[in-house]
Protein backbone atom coordinates (compact mmCIF):
# COMPACT_ATOMS: atom_id res chain seq x y z
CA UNK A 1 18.38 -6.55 4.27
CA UNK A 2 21.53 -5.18 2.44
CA UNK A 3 21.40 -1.30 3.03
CA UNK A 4 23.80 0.82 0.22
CA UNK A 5 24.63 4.24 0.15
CA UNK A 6 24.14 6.07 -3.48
CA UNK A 7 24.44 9.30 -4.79
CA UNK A 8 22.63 10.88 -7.74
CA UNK A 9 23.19 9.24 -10.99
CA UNK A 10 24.66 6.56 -9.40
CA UNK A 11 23.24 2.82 -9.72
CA UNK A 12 22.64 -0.67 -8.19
CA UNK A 13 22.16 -3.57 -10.08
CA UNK A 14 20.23 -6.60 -9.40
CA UNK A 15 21.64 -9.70 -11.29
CA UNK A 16 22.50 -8.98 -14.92
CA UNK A 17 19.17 -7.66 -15.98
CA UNK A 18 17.76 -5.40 -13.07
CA UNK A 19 19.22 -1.61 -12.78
CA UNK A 20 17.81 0.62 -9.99
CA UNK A 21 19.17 4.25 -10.41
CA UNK A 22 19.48 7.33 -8.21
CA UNK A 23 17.95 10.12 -10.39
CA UNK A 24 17.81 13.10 -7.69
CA UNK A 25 17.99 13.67 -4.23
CA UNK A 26 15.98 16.17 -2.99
CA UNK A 27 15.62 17.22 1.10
CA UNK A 28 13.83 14.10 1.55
CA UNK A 29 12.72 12.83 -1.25
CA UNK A 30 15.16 10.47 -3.68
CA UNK A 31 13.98 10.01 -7.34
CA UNK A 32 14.71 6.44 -7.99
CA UNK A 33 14.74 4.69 -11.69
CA UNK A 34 13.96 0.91 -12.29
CA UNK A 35 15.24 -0.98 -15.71
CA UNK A 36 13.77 -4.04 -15.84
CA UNK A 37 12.52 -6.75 -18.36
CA UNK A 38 8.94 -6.60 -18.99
CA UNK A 39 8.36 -9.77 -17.14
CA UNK A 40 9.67 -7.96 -14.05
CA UNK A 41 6.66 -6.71 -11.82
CA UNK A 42 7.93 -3.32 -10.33
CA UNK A 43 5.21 -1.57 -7.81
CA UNK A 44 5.17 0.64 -5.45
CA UNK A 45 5.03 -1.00 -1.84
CA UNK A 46 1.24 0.22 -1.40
CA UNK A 47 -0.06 -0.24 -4.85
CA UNK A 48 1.85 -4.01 -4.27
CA UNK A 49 -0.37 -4.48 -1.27
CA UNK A 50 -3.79 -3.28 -3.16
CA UNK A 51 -3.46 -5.82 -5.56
CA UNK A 52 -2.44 -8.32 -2.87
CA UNK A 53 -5.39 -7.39 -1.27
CA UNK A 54 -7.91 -7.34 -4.37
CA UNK A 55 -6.80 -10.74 -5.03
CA UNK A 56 -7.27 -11.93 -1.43
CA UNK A 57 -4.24 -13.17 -1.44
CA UNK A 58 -3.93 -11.62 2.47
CA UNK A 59 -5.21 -14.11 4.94
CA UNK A 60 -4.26 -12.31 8.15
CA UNK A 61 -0.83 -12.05 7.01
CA UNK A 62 0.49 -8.39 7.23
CA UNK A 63 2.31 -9.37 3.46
CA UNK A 64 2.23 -11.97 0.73
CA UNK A 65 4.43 -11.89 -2.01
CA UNK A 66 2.69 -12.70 -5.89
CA UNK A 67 4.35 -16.14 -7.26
CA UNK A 68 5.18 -14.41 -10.21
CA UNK A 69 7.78 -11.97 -8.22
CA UNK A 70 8.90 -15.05 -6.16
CA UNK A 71 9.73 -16.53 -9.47
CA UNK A 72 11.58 -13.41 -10.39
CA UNK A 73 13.77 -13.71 -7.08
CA UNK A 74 14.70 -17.34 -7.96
CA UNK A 75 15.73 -16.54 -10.81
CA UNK A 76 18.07 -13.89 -10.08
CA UNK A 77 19.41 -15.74 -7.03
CA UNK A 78 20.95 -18.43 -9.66
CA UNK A 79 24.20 -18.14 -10.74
């Protein structure tokens, strides 16, 4: 896992397409912002693992990833 340290309005981006953005921080809580293409599935970890789940795509594994975000990953891992 790569771990980076951000500040508000500051950004990370994920190959050339992907921008993740720090829109507040807050005590504890950290308003994040996701640019993405369209054909970019962006969830939130638990709604991720419902539809996992409604799927039945979990078969006693804790996590499963969707082949459609593995493709994703591939993609972005090319030069």
């Amino acid at each position: 896992m790569l771990v980076l340290t951000r500040k508000a309005n500051q950004s990370i981006m994920i190959g050339d397409d992907i921008e993740i953005s720090i829109l507040s921080v807050a005590g504890e809580k950290v308003r994040v912002g996701i640019t993405a293409p369209r054909s970019v599935p962006v969830y939130r970890d638990e709604v991720y693992l419902e539809i996992v789940a409604e799927r039945g795509a979990i078969a006693g594994a804790e996590r499963s990833f969707q082949p459609e975000v593995d493709a994703a990953l591939e993609k972005l891992a090319k030069p």
